[in-house]
N, C-alpha and C. Protein backbone atom coordinates (compact mmCIF):
# COMPACT_ATOMS: atom_id res chain seq x y z
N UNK A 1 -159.06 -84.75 80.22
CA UNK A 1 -159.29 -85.31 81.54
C UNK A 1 -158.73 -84.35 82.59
N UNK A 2 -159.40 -83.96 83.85
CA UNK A 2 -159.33 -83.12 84.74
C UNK A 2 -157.99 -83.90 85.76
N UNK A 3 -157.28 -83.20 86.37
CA UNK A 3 -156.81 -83.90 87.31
C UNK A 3 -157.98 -84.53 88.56
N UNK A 4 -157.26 -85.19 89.32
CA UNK A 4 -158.30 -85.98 90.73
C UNK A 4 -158.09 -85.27 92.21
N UNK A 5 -159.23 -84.85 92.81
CA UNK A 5 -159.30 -84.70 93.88
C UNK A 5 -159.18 -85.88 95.03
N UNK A 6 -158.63 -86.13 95.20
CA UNK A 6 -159.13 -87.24 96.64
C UNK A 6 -160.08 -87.41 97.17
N UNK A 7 -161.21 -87.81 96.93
CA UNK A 7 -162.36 -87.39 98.16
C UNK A 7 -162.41 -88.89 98.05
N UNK A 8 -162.11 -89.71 97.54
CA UNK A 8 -162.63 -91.25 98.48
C UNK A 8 -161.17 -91.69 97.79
N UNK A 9 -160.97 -93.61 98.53
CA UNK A 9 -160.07 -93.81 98.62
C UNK A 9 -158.51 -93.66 98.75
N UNK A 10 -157.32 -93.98 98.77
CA UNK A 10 -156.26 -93.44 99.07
C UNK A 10 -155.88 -91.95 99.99
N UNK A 11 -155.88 -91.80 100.97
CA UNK A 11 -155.72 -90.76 101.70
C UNK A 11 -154.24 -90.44 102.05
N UNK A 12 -154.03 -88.85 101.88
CA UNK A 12 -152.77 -88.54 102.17
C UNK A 12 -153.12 -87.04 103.01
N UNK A 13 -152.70 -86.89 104.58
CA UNK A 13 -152.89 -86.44 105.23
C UNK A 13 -151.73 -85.23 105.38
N UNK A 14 -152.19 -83.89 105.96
CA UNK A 14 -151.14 -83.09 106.17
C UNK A 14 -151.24 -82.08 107.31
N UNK A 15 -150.65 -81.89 108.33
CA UNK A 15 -150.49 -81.29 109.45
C UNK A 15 -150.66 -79.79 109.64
N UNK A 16 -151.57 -79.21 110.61
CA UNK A 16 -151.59 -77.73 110.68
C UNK A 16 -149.87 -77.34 110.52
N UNK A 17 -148.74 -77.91 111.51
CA UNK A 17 -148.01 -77.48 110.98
C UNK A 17 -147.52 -77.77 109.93
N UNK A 18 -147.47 -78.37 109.16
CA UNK A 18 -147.15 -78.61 107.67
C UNK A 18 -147.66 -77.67 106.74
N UNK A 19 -149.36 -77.43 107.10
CA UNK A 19 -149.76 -76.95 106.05
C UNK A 19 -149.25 -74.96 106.54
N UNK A 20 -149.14 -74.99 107.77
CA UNK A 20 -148.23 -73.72 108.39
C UNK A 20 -146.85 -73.12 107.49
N UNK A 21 -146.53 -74.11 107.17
CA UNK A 21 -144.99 -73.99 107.15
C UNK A 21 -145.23 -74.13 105.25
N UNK A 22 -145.79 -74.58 104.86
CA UNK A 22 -146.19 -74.42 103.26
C UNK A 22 -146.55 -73.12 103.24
N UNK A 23 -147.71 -72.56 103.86
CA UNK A 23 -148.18 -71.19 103.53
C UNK A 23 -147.18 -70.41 104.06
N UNK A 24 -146.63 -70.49 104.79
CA UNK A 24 -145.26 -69.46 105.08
C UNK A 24 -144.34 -69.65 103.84
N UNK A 25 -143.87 -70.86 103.08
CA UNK A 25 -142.79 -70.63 102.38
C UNK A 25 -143.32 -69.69 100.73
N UNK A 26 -144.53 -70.30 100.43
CA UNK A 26 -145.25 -69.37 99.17
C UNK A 26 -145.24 -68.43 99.53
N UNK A 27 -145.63 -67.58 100.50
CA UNK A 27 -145.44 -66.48 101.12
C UNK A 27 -143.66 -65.60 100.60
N UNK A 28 -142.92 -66.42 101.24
CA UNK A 28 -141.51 -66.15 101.27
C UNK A 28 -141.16 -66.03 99.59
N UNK A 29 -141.50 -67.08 98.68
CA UNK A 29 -141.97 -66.92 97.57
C UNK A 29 -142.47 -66.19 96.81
N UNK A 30 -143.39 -65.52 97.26
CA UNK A 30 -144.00 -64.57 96.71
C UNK A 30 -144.76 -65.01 95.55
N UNK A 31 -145.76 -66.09 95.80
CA UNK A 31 -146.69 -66.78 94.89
C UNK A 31 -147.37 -68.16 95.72
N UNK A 32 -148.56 -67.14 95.78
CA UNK A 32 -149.55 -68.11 96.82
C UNK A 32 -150.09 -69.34 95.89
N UNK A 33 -149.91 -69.26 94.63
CA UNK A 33 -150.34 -70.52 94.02
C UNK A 33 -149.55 -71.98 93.99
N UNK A 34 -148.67 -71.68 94.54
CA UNK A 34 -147.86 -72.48 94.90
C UNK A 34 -148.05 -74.15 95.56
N UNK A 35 -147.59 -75.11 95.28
CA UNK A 35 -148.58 -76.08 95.74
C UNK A 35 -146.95 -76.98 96.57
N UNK A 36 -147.35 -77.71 97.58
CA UNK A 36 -145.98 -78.25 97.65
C UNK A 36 -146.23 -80.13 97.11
N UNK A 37 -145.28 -80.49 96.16
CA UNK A 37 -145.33 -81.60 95.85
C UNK A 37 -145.16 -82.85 96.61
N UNK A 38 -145.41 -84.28 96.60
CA UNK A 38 -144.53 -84.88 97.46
C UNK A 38 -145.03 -85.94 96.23
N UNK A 39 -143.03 -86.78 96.34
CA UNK A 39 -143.43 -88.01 95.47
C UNK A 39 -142.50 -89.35 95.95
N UNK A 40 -142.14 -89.60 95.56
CA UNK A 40 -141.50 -91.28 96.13
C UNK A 40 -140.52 -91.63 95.07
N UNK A 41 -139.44 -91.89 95.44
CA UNK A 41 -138.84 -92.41 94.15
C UNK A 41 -137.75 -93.54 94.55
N UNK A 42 -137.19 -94.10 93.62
CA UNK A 42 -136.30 -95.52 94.39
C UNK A 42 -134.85 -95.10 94.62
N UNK A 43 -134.46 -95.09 95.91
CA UNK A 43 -133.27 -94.64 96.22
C UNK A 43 -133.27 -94.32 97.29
N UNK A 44 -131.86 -93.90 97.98
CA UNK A 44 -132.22 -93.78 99.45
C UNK A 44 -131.48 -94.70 100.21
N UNK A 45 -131.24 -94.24 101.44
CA UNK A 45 -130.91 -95.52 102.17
C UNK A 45 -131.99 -96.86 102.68
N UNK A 46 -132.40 -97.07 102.45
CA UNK A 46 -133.50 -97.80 102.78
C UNK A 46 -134.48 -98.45 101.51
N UNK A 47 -134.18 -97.59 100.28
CA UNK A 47 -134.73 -98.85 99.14
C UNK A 47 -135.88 -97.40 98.46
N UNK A 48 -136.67 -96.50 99.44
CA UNK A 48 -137.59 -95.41 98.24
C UNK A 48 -137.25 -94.08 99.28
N UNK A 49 -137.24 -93.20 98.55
CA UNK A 49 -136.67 -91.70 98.85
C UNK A 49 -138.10 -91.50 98.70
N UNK A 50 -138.44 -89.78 99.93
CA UNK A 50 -139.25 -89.03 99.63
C UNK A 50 -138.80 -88.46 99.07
N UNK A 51 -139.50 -86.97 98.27
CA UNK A 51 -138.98 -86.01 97.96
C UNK A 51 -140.20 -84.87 97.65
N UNK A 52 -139.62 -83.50 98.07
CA UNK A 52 -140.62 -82.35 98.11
C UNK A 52 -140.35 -81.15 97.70
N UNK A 53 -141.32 -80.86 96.74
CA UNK A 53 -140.69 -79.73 95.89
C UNK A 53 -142.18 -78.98 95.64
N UNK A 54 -141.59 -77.57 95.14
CA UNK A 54 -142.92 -76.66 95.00
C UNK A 54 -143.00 -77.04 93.38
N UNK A 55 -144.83 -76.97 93.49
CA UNK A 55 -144.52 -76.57 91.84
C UNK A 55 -146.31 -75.90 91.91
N UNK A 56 -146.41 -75.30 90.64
CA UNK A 56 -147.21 -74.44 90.31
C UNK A 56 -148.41 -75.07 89.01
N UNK A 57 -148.14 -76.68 88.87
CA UNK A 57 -148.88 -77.26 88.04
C UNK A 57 -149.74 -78.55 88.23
N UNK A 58 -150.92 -79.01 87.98
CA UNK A 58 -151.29 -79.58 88.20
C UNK A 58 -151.18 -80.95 87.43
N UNK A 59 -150.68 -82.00 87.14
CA UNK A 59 -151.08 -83.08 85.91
C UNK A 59 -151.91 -84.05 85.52
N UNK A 60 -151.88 -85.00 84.36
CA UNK A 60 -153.18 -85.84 84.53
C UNK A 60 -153.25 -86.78 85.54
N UNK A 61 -151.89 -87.27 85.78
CA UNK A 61 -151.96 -87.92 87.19
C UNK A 61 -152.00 -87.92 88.34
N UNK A 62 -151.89 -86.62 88.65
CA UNK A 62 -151.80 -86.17 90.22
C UNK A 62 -153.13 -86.19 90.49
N UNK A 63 -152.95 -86.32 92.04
CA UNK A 63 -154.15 -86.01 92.92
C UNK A 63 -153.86 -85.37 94.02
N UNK A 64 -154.79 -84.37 94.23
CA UNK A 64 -154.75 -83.11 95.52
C UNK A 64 -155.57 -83.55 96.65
N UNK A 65 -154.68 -82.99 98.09
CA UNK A 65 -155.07 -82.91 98.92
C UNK A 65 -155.09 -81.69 99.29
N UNK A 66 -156.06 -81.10 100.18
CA UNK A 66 -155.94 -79.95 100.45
C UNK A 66 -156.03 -79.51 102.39
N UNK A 67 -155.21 -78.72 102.84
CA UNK A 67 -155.58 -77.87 104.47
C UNK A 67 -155.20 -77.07 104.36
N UNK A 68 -156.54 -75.98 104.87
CA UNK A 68 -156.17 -74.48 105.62
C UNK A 68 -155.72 -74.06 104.53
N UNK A 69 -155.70 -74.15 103.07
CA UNK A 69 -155.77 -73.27 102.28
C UNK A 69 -154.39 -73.69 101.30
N UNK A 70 -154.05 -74.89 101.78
CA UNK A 70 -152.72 -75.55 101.09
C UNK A 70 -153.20 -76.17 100.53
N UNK A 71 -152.20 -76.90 99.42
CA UNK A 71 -152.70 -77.80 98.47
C UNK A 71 -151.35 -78.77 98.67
N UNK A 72 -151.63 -79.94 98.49
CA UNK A 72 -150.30 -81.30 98.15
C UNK A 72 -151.09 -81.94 96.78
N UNK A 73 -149.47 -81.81 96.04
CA UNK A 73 -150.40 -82.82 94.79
C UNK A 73 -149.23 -84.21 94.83
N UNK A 74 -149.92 -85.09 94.57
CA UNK A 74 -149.06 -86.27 94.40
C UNK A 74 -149.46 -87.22 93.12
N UNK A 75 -148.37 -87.94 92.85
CA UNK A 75 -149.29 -88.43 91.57
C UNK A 75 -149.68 -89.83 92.05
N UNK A 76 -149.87 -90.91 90.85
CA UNK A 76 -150.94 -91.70 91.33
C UNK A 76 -150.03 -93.02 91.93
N UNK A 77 -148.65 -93.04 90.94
CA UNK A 77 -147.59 -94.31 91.36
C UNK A 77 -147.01 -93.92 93.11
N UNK A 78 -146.91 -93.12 93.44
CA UNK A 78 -146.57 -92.40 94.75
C UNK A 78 -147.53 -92.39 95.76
N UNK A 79 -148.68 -92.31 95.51
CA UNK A 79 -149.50 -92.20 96.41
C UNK A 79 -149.89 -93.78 96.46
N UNK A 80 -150.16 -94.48 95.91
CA UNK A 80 -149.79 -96.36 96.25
C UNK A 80 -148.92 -96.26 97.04
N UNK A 81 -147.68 -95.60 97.27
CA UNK A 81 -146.55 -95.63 98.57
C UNK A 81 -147.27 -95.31 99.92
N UNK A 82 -147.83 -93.78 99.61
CA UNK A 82 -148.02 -92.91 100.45
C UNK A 82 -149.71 -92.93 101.08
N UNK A 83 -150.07 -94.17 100.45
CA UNK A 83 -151.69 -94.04 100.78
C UNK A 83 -151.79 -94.52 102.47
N UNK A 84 -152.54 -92.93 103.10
CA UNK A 84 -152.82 -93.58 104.75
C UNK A 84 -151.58 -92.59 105.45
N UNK A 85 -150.57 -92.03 104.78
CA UNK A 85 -149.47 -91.00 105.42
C UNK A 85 -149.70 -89.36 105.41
N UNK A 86 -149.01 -89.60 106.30
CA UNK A 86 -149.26 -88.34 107.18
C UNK A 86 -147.75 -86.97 106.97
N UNK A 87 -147.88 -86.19 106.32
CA UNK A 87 -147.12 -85.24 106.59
C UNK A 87 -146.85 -84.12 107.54
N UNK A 88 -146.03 -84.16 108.02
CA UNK A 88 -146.06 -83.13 109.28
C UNK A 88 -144.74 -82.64 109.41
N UNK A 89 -144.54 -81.28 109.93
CA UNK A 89 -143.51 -79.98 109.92
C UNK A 89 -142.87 -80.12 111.41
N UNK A 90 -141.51 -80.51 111.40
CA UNK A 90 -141.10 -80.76 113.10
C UNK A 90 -139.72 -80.12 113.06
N UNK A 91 -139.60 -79.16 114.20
CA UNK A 91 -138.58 -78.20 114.24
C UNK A 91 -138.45 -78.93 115.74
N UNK A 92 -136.63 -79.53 115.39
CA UNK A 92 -136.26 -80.09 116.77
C UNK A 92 -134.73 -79.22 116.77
N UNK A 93 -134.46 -79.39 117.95
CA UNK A 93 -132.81 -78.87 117.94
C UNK A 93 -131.66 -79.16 116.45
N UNK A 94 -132.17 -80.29 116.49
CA UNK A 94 -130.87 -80.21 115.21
C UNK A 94 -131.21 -80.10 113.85
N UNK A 95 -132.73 -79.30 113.82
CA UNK A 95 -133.08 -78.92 112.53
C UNK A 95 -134.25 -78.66 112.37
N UNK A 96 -135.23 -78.56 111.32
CA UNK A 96 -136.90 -78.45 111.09
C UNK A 96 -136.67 -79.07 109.89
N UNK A 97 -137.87 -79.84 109.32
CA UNK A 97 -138.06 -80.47 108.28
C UNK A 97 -139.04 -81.05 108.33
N UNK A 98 -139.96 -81.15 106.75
CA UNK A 98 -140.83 -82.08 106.69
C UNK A 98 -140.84 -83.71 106.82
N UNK A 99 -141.57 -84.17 107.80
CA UNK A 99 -141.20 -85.61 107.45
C UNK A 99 -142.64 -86.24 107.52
N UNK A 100 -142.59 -87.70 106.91
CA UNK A 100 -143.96 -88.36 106.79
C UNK A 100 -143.91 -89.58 107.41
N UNK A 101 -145.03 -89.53 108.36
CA UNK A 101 -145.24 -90.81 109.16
C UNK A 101 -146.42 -91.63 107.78
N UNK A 102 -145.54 -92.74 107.32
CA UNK A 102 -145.73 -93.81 106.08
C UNK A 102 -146.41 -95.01 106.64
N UNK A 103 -148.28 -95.49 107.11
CA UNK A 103 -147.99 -96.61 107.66
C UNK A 103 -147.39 -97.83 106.52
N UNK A 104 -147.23 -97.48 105.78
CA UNK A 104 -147.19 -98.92 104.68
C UNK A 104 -145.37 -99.02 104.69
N UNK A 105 -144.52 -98.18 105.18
CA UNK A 105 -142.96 -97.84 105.77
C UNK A 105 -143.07 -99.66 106.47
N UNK A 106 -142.46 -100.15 106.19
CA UNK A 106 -141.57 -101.68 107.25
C UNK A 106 -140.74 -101.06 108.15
N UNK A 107 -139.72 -100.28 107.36
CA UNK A 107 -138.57 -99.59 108.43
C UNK A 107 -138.31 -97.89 107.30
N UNK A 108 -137.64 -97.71 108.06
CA UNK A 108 -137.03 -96.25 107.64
C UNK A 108 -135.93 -95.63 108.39
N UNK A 109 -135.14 -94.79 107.32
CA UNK A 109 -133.69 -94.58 107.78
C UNK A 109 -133.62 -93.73 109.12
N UNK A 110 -132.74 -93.63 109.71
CA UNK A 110 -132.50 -92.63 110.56
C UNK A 110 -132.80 -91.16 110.47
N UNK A 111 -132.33 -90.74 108.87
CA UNK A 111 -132.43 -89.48 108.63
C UNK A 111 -134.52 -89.22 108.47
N UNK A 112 -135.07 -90.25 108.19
CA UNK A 112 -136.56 -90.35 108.29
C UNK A 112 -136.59 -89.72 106.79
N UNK A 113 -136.21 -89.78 105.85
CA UNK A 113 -136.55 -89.80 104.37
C UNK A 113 -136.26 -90.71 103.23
N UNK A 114 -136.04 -91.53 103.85
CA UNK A 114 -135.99 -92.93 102.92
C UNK A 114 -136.77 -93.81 103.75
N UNK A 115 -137.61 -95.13 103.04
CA UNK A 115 -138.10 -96.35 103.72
C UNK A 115 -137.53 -97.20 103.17
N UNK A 116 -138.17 -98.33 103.47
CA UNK A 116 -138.49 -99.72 102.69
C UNK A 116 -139.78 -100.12 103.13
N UNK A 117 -139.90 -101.30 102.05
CA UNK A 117 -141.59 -101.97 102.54
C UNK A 117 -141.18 -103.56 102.68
């Protein structure tokens, strides 16, 4: 079985700068195959942690999104979290980081990487 593309249902969205700031870090890397992960897990202040990591593999459960030449793979229990969110790259004074606007989020921590539902 192939992994899944996204092209209908569950949508997970990702930002020129996001997908900016991905192709800059493979870059920095030095391996454009590089994909950046995002998954959900329970913990956190708020009850589910994001979390984002590179990886270079695809599995039977993941599903890809793709911009501008990036790839996000997520798998399928995570993206039930993340279905309808938006990732985006925001460099403010007291830092840069990825964060995800979650509509299915009730609340979320201060630091903006943990929710609840």
């Amino acid at each position: 079985m192939d992994h899944q593309t996204a092209e209908t249902g569950p949508v997970l969205t990702l930002t020129q700068s996001a997908a900016a700031r991905v192709a800059a870090l493979r870059r920095a890397e030095g391996d454009e195959g590089l994909m950046l992960r995002v998954a959900v897990s329970g913990g956190g202040c708020s009850g589910f942690q994001y979390g984002f990591s590179f990886d270079n593999e695809v599995r039977l459960d993941d599903l890809t999104f793709h911009r501008d030449g990036v790839t996000v793979v997520v798998d399928e229990t995570s993206l039930e979290l993340l279905a309808g969110a938006e990732i985006d790259y925001v460099e403010e004074l007291i830092g840069a980081s990825f964060r995800v606007r979650n509509p299915n989020a009730a609340s979320s921590c201060g630091c903006g990487s943990s929710f609840s539902l």
